[in-house]
Protein backbone atom coordinates (compact mmCIF):
# COMPACT_ATOMS: atom_id res chain seq x y z
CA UNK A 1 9.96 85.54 25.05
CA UNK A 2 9.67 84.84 28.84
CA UNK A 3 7.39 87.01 31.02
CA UNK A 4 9.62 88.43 33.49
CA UNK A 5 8.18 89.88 36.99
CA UNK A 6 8.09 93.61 37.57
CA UNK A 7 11.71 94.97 38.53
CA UNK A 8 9.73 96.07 41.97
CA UNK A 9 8.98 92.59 42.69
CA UNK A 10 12.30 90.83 41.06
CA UNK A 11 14.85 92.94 43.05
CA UNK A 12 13.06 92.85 46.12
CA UNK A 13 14.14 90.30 48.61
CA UNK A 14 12.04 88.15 50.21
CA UNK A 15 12.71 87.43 53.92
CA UNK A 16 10.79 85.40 56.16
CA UNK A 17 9.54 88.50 57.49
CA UNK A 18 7.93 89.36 54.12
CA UNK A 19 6.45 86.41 53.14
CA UNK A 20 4.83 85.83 56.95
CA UNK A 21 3.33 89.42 56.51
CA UNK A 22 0.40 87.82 53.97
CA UNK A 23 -0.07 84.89 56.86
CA UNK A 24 -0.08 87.31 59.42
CA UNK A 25 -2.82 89.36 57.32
CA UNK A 26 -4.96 85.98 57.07
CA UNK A 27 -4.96 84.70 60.54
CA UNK A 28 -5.65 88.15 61.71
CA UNK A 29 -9.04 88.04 59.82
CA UNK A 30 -10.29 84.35 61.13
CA UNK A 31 -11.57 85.08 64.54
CA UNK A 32 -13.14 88.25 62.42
CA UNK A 33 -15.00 85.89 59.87
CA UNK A 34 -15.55 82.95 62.33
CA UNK A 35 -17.48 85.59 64.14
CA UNK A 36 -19.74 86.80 61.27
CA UNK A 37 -20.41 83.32 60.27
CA UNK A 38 -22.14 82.65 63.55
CA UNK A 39 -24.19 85.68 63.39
CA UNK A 40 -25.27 84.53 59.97
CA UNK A 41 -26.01 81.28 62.02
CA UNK A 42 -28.10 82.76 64.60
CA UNK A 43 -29.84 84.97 62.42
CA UNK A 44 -30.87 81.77 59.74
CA UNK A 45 -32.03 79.80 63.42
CA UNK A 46 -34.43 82.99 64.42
CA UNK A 47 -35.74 83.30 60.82
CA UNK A 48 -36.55 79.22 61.39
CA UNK A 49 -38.31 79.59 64.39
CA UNK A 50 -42.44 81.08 64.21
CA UNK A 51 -43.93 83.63 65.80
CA UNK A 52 -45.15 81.05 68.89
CA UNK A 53 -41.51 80.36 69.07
CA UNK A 54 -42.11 76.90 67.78
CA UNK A 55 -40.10 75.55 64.86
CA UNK A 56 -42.25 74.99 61.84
């Protein structure tokens, strides 16, 4: 027997619309993540440095 998809999902057209939604979603979140990555960044460089502000 062949899994078949959910009748929601089989009858349901899919238009570029639809499918650019996900993309849309994705690219959305970048500048997002690119922007907690260099916080991360900075925050790993000032737990590097010492107290006399002199890397170890």
């Amino acid at each position: 027997m062949t899994p078949s998809l959910p009748t929601s999902l089989s009858m349901r057209r899919r238009t570029p619309e639809l499918l650019a939604d996900p993309l849309r979603s994705f690219i959305g979140r970048v500048p997002e993540h690119l922007a907690l990555v260099g916080l991360e960044l900075r925050r790993g460089d000032a737990r590097s440095v010492g107290a006399d502000g002199l890397e170890p």
